[in-house]
Protein backbone atom coordinates (compact mmCIF):
# COMPACT_ATOMS: atom_id res chain seq x y z
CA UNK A 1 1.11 -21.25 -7.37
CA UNK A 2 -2.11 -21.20 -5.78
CA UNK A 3 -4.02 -18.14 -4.92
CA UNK A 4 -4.19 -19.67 -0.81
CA UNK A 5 -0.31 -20.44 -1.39
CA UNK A 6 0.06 -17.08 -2.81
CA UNK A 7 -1.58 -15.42 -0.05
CA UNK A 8 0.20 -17.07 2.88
CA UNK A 9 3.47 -16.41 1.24
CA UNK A 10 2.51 -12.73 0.70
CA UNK A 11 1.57 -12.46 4.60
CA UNK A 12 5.57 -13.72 5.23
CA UNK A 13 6.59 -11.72 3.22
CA UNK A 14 4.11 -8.44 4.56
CA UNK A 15 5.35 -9.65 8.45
CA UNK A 16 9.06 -8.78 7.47
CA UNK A 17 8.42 -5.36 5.56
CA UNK A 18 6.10 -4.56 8.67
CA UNK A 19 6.95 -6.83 11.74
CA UNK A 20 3.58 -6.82 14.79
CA UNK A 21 4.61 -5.83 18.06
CA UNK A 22 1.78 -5.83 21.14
CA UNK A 23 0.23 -2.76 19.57
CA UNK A 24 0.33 -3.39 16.14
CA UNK A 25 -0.99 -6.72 14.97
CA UNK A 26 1.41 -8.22 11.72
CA UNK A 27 -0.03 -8.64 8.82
CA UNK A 28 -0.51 -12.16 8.47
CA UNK A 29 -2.67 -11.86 12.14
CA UNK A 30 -5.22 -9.95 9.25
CA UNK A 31 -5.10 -12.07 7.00
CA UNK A 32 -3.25 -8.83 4.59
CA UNK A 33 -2.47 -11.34 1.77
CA UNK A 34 -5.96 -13.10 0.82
CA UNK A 35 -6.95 -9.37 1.56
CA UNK A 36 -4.94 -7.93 -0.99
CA UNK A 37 -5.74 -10.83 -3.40
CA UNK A 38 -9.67 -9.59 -3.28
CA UNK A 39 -8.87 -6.48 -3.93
CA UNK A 40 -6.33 -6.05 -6.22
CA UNK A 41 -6.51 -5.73 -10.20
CA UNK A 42 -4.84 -8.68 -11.90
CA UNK A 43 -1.44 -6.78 -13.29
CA UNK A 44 -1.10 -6.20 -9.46
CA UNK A 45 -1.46 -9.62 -8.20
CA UNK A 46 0.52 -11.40 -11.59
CA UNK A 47 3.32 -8.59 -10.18
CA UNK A 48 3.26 -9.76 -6.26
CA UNK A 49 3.02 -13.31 -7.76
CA UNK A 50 6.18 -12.66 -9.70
CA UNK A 51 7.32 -11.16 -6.42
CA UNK A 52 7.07 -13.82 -4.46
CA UNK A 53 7.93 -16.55 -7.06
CA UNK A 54 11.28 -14.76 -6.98
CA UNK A 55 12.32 -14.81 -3.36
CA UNK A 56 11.09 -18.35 -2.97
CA UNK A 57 13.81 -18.98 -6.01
CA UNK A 58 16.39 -17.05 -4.06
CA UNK A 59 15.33 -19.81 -0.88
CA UNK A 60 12.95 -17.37 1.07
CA UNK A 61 11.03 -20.13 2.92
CA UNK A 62 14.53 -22.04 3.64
CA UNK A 63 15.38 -19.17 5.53
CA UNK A 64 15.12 -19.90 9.10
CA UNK A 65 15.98 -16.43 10.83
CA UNK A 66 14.20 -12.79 10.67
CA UNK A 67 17.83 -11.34 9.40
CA UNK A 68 18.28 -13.82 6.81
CA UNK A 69 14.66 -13.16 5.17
CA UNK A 70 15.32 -9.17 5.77
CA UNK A 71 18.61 -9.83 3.71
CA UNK A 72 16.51 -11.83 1.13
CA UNK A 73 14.26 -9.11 0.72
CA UNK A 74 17.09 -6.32 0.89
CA UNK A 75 18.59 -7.93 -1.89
CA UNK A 76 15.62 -8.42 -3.81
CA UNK A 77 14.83 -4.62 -3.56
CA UNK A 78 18.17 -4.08 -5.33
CA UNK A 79 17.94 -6.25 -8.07
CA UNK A 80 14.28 -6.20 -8.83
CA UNK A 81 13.20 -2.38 -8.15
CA UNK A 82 10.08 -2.00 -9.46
CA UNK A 83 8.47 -5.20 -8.32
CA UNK A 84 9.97 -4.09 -4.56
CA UNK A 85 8.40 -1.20 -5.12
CA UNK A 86 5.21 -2.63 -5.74
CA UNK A 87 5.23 -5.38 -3.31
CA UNK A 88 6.31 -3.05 -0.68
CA UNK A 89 3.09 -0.25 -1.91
CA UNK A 90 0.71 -3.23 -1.87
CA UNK A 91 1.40 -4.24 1.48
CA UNK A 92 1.54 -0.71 3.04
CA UNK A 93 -1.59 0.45 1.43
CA UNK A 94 -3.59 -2.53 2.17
CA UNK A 95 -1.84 -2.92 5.75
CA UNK A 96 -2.97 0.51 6.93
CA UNK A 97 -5.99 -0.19 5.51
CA UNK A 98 -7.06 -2.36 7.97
CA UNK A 99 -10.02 -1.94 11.08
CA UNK A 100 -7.82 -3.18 13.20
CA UNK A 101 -4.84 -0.83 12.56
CA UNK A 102 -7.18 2.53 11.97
CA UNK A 103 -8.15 1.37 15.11
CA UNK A 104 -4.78 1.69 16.54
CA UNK A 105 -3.77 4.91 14.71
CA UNK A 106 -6.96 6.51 16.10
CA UNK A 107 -5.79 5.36 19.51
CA UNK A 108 -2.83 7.12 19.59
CA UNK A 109 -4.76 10.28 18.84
CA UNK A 110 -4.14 10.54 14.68
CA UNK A 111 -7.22 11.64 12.76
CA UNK A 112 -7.53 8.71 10.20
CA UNK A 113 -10.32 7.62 8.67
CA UNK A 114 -10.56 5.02 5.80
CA UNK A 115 -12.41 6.99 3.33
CA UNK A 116 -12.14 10.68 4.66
CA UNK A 117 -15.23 12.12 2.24
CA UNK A 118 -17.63 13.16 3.28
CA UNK A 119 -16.06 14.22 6.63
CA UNK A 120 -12.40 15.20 5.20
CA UNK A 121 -9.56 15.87 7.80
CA UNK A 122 -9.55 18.97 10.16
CA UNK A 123 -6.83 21.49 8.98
CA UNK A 124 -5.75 24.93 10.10
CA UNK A 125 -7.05 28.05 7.97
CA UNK A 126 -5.26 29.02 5.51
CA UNK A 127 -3.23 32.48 6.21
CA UNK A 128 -1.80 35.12 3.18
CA UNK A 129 1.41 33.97 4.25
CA UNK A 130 0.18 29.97 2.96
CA UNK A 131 -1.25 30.96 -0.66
CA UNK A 132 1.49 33.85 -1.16
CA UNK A 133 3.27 31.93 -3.43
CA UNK A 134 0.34 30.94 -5.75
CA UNK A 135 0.33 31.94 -9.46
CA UNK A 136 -2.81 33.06 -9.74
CA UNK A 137 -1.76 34.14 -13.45
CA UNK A 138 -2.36 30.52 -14.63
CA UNK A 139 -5.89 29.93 -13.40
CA UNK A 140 -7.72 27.65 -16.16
CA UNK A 141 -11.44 27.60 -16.79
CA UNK A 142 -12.71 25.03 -18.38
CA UNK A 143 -16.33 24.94 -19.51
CA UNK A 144 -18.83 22.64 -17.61
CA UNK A 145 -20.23 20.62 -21.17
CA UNK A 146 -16.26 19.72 -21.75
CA UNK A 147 -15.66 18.04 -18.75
CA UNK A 148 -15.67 14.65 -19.33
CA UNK A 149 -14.50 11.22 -18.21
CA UNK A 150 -11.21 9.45 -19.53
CA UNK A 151 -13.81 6.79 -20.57
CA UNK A 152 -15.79 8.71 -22.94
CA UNK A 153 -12.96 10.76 -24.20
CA UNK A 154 -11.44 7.38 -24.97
CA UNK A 155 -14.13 5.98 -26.68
């Protein structure tokens, strides 16, 4: 399958697990698939790729109606979990993602921003009654010269 095949099936496929409405714009109005396809590591995209080579096996794009795809897709979350799973992360994570949709979260008054550092998120104080529960027996120091990276520990 071709990576522009593989992209307009994954926007089908994204417009069912998150259908537009006036305020929010469906996935395949952003383009979400060739999206994800830039961004994604390979075992991601040869797992959506498996994804979708599935459903179209099981007659996804000979499925005329919104409830017969959603049926497609329900019974493709039972029988293939994982890659569900994965499909379903993919196209949340890279949905939300999107200028167009922070801009509508922001809109209705949520504090969202694509990468929150430097700024962070406002949050309340903390009170006694929030860090009661902590352990504070199992504090663990670890000496500045032994922090590392996984890279050069793995080396």
């Amino acid at each position: 399958m071709r990576t522009d095949d593989l992209a307009s099936s994954l926007d089908a496929l994204a417009d069912v697990l998150i259908p537009g409405s006036e305020e929010w714009p469906a996935p395949s109005e952003l383009m979400l698939g060739a999206d994800l396809l830039g961004r994604l590591r390979e075992r991601e995209t040869k797992a959506l790729r498996a994804a979708v080579t599935t459903l179209v096996a099981a007659g996804w794009f000979t499925s005329g109606t919104v409830a017969e795809r959603v049926a497609l897709m329900s019974e493709f979350a039972e029988r293939e979990p994982v890659l569900f799973e994965l499909l379903r992360r993919c196209v949340y994570y890279g949905y939300y993602a999107q200028p167009r949709v922070v801009g509508v979260l922001r809109a209705l008054g949520y504090d969202f921003n694509e990468a929150p550092q430097p700024r962070g998120y406002r949050m309340d104080p903390l009170t006694a009654k929030d860090v009661a529960g902590v352990d504070t027996r199992r504090l663990v120091w670890i000496p500045a010269d032994r922090v590392g990276t996984v890279l050069r520990r793995a080396s």
